[in-house]
C-alpha atoms as a PDB file:
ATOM      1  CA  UNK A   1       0.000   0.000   0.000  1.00  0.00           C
ATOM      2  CA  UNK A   2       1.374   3.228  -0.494  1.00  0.00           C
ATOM      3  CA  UNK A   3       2.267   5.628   2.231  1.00  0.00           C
ATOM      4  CA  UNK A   4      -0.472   8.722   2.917  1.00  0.00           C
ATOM      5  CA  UNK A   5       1.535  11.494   1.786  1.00  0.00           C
ATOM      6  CA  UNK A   6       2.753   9.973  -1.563  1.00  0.00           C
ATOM      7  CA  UNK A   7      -1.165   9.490  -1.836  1.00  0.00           C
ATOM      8  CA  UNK A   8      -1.954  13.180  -1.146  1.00  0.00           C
ATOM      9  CA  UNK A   9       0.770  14.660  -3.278  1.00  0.00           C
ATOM     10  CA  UNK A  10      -0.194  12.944  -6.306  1.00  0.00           C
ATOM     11  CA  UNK A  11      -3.818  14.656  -5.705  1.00  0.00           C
ATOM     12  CA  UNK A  12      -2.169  17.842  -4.933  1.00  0.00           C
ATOM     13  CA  UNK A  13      -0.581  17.406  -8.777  1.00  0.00           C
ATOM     14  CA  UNK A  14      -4.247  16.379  -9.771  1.00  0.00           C
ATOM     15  CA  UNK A  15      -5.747  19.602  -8.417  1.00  0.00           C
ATOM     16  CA  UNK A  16      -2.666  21.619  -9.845  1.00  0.00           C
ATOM     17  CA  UNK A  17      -3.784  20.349 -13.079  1.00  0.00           C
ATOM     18  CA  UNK A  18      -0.806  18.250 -13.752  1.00  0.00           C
ATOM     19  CA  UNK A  19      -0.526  15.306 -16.381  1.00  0.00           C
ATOM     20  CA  UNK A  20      -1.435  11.492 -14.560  1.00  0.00           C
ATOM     21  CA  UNK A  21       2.435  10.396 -15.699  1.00  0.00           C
ATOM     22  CA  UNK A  22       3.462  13.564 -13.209  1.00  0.00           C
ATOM     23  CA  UNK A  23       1.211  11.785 -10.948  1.00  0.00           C
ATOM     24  CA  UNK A  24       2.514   8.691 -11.033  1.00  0.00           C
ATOM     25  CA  UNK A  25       6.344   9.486 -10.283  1.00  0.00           C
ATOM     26  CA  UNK A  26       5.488  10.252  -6.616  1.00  0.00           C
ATOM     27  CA  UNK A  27       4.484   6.313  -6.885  1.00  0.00           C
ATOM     28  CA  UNK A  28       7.943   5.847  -8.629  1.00  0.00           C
ATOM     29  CA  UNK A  29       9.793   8.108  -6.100  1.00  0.00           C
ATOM     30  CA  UNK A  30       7.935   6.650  -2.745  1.00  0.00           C
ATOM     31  CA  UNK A  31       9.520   2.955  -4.481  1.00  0.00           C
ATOM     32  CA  UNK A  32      12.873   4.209  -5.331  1.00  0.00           C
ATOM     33  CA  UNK A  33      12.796   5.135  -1.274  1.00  0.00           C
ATOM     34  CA  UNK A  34      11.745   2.335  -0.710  1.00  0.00           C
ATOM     35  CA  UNK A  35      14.632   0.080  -2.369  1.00  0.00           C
ATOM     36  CA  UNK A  36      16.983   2.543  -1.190  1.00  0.00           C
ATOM     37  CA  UNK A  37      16.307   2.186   3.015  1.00  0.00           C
ATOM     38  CA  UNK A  38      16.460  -1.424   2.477  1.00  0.00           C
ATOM     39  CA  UNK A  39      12.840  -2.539   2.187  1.00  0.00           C
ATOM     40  CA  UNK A  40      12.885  -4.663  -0.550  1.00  0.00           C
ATOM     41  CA  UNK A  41      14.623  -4.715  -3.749  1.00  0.00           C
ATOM     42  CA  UNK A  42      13.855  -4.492  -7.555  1.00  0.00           C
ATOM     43  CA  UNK A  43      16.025  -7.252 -10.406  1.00  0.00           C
ATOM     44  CA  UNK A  44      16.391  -3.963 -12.520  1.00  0.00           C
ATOM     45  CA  UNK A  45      15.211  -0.612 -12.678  1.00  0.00           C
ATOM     46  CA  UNK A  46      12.493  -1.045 -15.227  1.00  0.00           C
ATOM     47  CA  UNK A  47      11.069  -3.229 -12.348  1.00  0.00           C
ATOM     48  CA  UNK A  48      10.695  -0.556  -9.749  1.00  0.00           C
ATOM     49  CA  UNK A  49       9.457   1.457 -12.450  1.00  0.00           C
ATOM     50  CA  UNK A  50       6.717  -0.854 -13.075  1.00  0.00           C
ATOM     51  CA  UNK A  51       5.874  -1.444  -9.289  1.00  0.00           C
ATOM     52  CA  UNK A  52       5.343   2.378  -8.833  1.00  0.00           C
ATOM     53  CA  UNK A  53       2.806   2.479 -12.151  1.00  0.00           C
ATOM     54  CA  UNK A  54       0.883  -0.269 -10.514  1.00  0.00           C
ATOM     55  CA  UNK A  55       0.690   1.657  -7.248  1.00  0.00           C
ATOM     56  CA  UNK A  56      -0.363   4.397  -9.298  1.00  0.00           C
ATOM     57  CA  UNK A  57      -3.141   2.572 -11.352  1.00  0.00           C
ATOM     58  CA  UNK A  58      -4.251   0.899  -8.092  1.00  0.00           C
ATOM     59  CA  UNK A  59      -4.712   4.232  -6.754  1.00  0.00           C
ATOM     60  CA  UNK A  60      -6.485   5.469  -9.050  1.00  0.00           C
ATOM     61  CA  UNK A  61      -4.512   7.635 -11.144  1.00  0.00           C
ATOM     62  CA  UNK A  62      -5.845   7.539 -14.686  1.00  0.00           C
ATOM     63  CA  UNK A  63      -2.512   5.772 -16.338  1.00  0.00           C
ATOM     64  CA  UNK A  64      -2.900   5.008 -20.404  1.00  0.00           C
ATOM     65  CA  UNK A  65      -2.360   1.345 -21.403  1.00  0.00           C
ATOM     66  CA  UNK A  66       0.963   0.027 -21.693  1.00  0.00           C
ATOM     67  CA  UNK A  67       2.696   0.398 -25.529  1.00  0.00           C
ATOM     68  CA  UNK A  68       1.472  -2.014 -28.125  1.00  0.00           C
ATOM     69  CA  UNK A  69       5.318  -3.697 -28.106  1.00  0.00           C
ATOM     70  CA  UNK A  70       4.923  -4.106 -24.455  1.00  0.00           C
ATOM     71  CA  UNK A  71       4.228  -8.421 -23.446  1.00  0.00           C
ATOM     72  CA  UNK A  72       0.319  -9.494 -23.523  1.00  0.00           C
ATOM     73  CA  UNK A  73       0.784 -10.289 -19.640  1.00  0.00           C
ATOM     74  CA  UNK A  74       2.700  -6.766 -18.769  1.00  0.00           C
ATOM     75  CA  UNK A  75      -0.631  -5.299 -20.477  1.00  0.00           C
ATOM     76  CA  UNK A  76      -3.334  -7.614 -18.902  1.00  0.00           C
ATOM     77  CA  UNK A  77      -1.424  -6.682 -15.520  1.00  0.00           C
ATOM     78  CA  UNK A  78      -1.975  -3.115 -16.443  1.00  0.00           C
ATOM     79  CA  UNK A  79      -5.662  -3.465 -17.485  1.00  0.00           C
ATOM     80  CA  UNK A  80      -6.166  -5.460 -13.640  1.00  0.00           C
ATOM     81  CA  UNK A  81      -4.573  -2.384 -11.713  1.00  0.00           C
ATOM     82  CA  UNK A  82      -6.583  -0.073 -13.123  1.00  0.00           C
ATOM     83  CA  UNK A  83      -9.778  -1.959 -12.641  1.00  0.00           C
ATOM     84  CA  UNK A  84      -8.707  -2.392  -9.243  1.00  0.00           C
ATOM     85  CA  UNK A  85      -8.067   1.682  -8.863  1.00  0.00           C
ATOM     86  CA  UNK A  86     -11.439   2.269 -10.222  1.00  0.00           C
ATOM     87  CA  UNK A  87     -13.022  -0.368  -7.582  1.00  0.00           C
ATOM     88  CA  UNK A  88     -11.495   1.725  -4.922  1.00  0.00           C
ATOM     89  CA  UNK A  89      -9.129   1.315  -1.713  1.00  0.00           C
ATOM     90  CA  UNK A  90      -9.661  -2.352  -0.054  1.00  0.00           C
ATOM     91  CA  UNK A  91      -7.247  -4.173   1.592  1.00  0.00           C
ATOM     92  CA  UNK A  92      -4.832  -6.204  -0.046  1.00  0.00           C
ATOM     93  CA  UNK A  93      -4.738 -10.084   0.532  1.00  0.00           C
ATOM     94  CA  UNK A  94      -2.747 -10.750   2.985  1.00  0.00           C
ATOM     95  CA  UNK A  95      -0.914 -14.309   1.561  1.00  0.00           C
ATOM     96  CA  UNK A  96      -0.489 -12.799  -1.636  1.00  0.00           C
ATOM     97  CA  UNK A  97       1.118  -9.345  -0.158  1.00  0.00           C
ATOM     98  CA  UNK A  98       3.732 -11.221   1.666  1.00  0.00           C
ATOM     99  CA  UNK A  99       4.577 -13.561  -1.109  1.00  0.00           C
ATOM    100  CA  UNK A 100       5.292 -10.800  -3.234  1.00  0.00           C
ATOM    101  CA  UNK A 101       7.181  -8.974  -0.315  1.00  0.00           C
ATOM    102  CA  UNK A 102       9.426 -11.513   0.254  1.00  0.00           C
ATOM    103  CA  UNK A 103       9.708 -12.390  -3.316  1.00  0.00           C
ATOM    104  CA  UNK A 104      11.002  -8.761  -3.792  1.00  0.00           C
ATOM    105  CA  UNK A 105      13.150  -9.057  -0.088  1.00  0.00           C
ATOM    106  CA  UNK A 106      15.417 -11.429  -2.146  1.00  0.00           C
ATOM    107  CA  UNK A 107      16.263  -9.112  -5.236  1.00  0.00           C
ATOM    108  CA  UNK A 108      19.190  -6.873  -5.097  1.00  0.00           C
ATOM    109  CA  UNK A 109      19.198  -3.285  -4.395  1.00  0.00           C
ATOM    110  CA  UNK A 110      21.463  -2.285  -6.963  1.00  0.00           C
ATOM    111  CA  UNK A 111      18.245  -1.047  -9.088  1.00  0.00           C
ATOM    112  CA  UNK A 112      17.719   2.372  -6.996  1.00  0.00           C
ATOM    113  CA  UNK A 113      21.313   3.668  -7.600  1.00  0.00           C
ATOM    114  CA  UNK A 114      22.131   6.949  -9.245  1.00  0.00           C
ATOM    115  CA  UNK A 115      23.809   5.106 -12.012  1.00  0.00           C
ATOM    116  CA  UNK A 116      21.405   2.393 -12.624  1.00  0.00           C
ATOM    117  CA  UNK A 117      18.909   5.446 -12.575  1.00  0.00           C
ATOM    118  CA  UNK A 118      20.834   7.086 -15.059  1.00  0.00           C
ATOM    119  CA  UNK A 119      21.212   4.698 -17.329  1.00  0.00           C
ATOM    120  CA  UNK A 120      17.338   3.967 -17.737  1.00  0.00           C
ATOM    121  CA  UNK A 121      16.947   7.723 -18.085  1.00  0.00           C
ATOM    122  CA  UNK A 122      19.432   7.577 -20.907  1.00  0.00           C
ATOM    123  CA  UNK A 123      18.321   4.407 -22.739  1.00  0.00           C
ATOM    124  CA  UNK A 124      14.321   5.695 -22.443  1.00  0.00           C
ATOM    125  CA  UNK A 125      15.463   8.973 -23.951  1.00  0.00           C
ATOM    126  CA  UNK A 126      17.682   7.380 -26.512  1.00  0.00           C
ATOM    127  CA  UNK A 127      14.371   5.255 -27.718  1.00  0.00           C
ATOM    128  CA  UNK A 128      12.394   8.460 -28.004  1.00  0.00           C
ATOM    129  CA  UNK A 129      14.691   9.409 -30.190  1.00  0.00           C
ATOM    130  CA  UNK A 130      16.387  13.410 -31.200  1.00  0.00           C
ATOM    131  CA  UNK A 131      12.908  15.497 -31.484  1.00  0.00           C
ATOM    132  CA  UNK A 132      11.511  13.531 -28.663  1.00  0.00           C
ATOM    133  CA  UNK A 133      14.433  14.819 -26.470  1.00  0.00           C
ATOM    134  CA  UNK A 134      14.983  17.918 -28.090  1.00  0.00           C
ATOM    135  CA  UNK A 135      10.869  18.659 -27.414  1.00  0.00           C
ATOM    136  CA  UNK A 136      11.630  18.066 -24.081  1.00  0.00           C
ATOM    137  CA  UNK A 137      14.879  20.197 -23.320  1.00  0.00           C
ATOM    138  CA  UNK A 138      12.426  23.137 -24.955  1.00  0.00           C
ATOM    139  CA  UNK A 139       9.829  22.518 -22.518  1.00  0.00           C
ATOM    140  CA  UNK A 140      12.226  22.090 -19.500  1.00  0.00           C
ATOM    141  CA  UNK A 141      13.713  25.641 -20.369  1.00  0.00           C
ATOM    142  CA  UNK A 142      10.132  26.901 -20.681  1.00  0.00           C
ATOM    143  CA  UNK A 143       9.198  25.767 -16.967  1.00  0.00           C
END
């Protein structure tokens, strides 16, 4: 479950007007924490990534699908969080919660580094490709 004020501050950016992917990364953030004080850890990046999307989705932040490329289950996972954020807050089940707890105890915590964050940073950018990134150095100078 995610932590109250990660919960309020992606309403605050709601009210503010801001976009639901602007939402989302407190979800990201509160995980990246999270992996970094030892909680649990993530196999890569991408993962924690993901976890903080479904966070997001579960709590009802108004995500779009996954991409077309992305794998029929990573989609279908997508499609059951934000059911599930629609359905509103109800407790998680317990056996499943701690399975994937201590499934996610075991990884490493190598994924929440600066450089590991870096990297992903880089290689999402680097997919977007030059007017992508160029589009958003303009609007980063504009804000």
């Amino acid at each position: 479950m995610p932590e109250r004020e990660t919960i309020e501050r992606a309403r605050r950016a709601r009210r503010e007007g801001k976009r639901p992917t602007t939402q989302a990364g407190e979800f990201i953030r509160e995980e990246i924490h999270h992996i970094r004080e030892g909680k649990h850890g993530a196999r890569s990046t991408k993962q924690a990534i993901a976890i903080g999307l479904s966070k997001a989705r579960r709590a009802g932040v108004r995500l779009g699908p996954p991409p077309k490329s992305a794998e029929p289950k990573t989609r279908q996972s997508a499609a059951y969080a934000a059911r599930a954020g629609r359905r509103g807050v109800r407790k998680p089940a317990r056996t499943r919660s701690r399975a994937i707890v201590r499934a996610l105890r075991r990884e490493p915590r190598g994924a929440a580094s600066r450089t590991a964050l870096a990297r992903q940073t880089r290689q999402a950018a680097r997919r977007r490709g030059p007017r992508a990134r160029k589009a958003a150095a303009r609007k980063a100078v504009e804000t």
